[in-house]
Protein backbone atom coordinates (compact mmCIF):
# COMPACT_ATOMS: atom_id res chain seq x y z
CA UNK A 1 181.63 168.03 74.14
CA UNK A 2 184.16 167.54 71.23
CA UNK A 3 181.63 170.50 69.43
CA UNK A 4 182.75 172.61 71.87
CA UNK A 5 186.34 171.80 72.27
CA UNK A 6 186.45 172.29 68.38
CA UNK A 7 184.35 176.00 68.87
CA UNK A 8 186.87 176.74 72.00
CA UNK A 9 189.93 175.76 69.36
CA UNK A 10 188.67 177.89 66.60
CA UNK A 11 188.52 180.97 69.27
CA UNK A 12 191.72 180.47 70.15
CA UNK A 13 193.13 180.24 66.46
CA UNK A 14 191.04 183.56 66.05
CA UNK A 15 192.39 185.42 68.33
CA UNK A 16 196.27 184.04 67.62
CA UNK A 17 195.47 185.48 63.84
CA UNK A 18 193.45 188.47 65.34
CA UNK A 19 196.72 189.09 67.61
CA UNK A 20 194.33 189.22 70.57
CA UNK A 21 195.02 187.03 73.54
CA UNK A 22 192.17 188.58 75.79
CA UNK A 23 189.75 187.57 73.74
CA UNK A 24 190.36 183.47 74.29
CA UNK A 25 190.60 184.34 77.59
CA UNK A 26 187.65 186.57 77.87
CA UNK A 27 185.63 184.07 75.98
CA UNK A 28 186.28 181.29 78.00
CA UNK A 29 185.84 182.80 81.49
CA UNK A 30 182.40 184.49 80.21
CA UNK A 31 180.92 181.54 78.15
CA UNK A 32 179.76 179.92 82.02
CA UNK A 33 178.86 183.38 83.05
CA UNK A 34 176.90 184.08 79.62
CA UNK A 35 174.37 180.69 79.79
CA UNK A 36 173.97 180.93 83.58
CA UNK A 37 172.82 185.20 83.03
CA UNK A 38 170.46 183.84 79.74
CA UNK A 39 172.61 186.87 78.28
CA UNK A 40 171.88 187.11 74.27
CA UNK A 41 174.70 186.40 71.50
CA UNK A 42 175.23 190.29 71.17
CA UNK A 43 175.68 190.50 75.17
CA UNK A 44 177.97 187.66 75.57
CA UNK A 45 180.34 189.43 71.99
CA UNK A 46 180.21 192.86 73.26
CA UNK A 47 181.34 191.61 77.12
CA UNK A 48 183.97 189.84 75.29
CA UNK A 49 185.07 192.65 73.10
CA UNK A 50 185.09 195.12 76.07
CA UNK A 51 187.63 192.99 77.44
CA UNK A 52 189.85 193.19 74.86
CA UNK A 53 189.73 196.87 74.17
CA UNK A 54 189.79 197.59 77.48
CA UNK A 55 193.54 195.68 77.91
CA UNK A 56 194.65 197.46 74.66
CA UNK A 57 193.51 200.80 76.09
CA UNK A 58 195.30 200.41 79.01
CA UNK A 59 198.33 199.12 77.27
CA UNK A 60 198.50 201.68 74.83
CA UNK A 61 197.97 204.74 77.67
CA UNK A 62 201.19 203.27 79.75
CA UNK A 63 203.16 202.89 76.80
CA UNK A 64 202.42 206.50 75.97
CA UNK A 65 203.30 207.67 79.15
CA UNK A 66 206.53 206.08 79.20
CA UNK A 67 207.32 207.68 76.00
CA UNK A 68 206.15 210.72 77.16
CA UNK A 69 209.83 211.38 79.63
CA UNK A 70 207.52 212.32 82.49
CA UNK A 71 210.49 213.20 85.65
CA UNK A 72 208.14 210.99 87.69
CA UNK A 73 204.41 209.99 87.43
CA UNK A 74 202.52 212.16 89.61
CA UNK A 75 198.78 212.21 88.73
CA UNK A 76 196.31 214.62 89.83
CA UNK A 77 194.71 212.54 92.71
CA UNK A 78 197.47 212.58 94.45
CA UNK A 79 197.56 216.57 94.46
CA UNK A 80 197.53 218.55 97.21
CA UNK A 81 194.83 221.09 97.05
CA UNK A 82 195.05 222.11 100.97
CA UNK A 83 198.38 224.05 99.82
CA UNK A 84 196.77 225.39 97.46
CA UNK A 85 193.32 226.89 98.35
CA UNK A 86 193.13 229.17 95.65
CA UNK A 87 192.95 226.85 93.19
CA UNK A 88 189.55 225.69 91.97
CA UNK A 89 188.95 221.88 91.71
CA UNK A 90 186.28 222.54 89.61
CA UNK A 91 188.92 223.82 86.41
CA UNK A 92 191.19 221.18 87.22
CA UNK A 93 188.49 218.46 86.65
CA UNK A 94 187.76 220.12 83.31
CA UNK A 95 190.79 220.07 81.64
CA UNK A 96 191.41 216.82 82.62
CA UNK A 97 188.48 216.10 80.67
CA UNK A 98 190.99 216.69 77.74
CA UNK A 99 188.49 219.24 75.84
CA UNK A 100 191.14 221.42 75.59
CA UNK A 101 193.17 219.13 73.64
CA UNK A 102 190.52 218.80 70.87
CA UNK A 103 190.22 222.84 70.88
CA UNK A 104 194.29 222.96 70.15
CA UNK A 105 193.90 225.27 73.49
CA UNK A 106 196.93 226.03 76.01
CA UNK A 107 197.54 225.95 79.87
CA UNK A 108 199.90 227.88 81.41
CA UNK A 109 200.92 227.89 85.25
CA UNK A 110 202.56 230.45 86.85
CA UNK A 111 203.91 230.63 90.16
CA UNK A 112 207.13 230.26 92.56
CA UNK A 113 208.93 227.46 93.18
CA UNK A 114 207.62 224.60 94.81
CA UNK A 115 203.65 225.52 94.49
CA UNK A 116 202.86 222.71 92.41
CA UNK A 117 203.05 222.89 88.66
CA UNK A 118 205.44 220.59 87.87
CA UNK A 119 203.01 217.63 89.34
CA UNK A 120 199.45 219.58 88.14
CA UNK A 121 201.22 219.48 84.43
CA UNK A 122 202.25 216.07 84.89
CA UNK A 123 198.95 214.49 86.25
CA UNK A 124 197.33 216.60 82.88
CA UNK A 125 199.93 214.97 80.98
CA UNK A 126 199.15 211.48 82.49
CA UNK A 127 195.53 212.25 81.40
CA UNK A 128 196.28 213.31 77.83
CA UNK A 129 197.83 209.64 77.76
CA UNK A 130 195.45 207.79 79.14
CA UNK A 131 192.34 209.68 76.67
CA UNK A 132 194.43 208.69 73.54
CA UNK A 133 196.82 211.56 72.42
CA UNK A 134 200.43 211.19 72.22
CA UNK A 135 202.77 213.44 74.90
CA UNK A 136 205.95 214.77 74.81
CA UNK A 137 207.60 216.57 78.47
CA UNK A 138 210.63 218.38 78.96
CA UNK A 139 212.01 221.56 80.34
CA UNK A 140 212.21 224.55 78.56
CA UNK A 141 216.05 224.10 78.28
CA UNK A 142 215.89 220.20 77.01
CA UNK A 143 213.40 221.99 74.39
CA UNK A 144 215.95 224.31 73.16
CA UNK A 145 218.60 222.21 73.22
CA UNK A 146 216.56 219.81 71.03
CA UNK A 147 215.14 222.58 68.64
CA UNK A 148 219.07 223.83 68.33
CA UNK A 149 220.08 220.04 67.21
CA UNK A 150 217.65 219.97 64.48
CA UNK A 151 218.59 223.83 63.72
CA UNK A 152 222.37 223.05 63.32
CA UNK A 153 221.65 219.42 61.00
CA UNK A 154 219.52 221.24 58.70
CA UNK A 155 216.27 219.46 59.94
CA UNK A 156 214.48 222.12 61.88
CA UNK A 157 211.23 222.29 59.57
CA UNK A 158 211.10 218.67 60.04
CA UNK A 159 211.23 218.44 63.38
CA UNK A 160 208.72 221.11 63.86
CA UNK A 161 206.57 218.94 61.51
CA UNK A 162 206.64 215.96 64.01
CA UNK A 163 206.21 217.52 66.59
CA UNK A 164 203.07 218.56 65.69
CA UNK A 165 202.09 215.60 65.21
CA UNK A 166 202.25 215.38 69.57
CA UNK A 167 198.67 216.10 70.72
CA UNK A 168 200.10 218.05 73.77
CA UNK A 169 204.10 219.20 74.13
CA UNK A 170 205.00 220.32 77.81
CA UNK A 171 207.52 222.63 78.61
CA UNK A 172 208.44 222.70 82.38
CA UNK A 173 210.38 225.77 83.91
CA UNK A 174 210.01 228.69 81.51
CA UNK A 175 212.17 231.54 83.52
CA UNK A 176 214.64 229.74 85.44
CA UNK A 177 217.56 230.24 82.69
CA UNK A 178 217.75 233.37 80.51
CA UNK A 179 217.94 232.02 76.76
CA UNK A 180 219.49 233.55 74.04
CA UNK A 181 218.70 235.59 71.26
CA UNK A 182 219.05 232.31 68.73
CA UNK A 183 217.37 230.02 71.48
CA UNK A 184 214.59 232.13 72.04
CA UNK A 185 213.78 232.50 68.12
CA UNK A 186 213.90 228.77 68.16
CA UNK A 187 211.57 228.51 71.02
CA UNK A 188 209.01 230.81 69.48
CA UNK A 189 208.69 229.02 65.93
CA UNK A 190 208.12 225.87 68.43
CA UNK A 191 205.14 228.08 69.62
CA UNK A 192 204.11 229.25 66.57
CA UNK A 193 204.25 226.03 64.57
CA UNK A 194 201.59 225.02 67.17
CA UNK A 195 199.19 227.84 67.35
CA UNK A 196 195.76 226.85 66.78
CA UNK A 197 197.22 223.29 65.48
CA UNK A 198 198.14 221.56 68.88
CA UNK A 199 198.06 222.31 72.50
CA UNK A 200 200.75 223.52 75.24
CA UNK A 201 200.96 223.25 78.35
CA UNK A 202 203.95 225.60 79.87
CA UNK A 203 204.95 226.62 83.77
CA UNK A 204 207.34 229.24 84.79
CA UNK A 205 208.18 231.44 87.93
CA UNK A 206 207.88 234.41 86.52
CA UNK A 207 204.68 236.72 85.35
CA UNK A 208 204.26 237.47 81.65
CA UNK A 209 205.19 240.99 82.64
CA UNK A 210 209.13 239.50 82.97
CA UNK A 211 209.25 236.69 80.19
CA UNK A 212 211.02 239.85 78.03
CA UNK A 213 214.29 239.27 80.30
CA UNK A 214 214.38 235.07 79.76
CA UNK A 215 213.91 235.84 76.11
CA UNK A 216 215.92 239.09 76.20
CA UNK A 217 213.76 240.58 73.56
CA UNK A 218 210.39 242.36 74.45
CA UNK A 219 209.17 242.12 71.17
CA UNK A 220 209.62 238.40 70.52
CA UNK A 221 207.96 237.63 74.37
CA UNK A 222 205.06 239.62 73.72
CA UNK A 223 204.55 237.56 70.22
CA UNK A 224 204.94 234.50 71.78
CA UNK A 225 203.01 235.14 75.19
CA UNK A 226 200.28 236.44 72.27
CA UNK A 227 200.19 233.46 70.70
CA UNK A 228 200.43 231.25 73.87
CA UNK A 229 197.13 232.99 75.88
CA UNK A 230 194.74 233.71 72.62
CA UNK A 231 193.42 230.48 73.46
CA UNK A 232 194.62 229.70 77.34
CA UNK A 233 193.43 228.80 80.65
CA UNK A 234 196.24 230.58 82.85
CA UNK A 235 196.71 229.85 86.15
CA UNK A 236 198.38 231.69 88.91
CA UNK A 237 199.64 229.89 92.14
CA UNK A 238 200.85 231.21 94.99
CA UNK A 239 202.45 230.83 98.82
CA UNK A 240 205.34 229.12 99.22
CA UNK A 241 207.10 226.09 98.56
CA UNK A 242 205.55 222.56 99.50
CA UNK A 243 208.73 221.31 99.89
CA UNK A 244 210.01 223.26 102.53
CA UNK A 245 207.02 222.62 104.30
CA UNK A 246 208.41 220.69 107.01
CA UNK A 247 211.93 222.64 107.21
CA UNK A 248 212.94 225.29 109.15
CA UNK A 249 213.55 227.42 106.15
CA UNK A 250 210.33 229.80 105.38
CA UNK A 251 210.71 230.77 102.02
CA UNK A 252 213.11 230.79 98.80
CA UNK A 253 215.06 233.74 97.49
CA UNK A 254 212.66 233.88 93.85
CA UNK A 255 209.41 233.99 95.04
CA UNK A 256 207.91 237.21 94.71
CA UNK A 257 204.84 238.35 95.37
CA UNK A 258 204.45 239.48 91.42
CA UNK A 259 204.12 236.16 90.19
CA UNK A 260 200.75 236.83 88.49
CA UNK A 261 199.59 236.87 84.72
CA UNK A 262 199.32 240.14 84.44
């Protein structure tokens, strides 16, 4: 008995120096567990280690989503596919595999208001969290207004530089406010500083065929929508809003029946 208080207190030292709690705890609740199974020395250590990494996983993915500035956590479980019957399961479960993170690759959702892109971007952003990679959300207007900060301190390369350093950037609601010529040249070196380097994940209301009036310059959409869909999964939703499903009013004054990618 005092051998084993003396092993118990050196695993607890261990793991205070280690600055890993789970693993005293892990080790203590498996050790009965361990002799009753007849599990070997390498079973019983990698049960205990899987505890640990396990916690830290977890802990690292939530504090990554809170730093992430998610509106609200909506994950893609709790999406609503019946609304939208169009929409393949099958490519949703893929990305959320996150290969498209490792191939720098881009999503885009396009669609009117109220079809769901705001909480299919979010649940992919959740993901992205949870598999490791750092996240970054905000509206396409919040992004401007941040790039134009940088712009007027004299930091703008830098900031571009840390942002790449974001394994996914989302930028909600491309469409809904015309920018300006200086906002839009700031939005497209925030594209371009990420082409091929890290992924995006944009919605908007409007087709690609229309971006050239938000950005008010047909030259600098068609660069950036170039840049965006070389390597994209674009996805079109349509019908009307989910949230006036259970109003009396049938459908909102911007959805059009355009809102495709072509």
């Amino acid at each position: 008995m005092p051998a084993a208080k003396e092993t118990i207190g050196q695993i607890e030292y261990y793991s205070r120096a280690m600055k890993a709690p789970r693993i005293r705890e892990a080790a203590t609740r498996l050790a009965d567990q361990a002799r009753e199974g007849g599990w070997t020395h390498e079973e019983y250590l990698a049960a205990v280690l899987s505890r640990e990494v396990a916690a830290r996983e977890a802990s690292g993915a939530e504090i990554r989503a809170r730093a992430a500035g998610f509106p609200a956590r909506k994950s893609l479980e709790d999406f609503n596919f019946d609304h939208q019957p169009g929409l393949k399961r099958d490519t949703i479960a893929h990305l959320a595999t996150g290969a498209f993170l490792t191939e720098a690759s881009n999503i885009v959702l396009l669609g009117p208001p109220g079809t769901g892109k705001t909480h299919l971007v979010t649940g992919l952003g959740l993901r992205a969290t949870q598999l490791g990679h750092r996240v970054l959300f905000a509206t396409a207007i919040d992004w401007v207004a941040r790039l134009q900060a940088a712009h007027q301190s004299g930091r703008l390369p830098q900031e571009l530089g840390r942002l790449r350093r974001y394994g996914l950037i989302i930028v909600d609601e491309v469409g809904y406010i015309p920018f300006e010529q200086d906002a839009a040249n700031l939005f497209f070196q925030l594209v371009s500083s990420r082409y091929e380097h890290a992924s995006l994940i944009l919605t908007s209301n409007l087709p690609f065929a229309r971006w050239g009036d938000v950005f008010g310059d047909q030259v600098v959409a068609s660069a950036m929508i170039d840049r965006i869909v070389h390597h994209a999964e674009v996805i079109t939703l349509k019908g009307s809003s989910y949230r006036l499903k259970h109003t009396q009013v049938d459908s909102l004054p911007s959805t059009r029946p355009e809102n495709t990618a072509e």
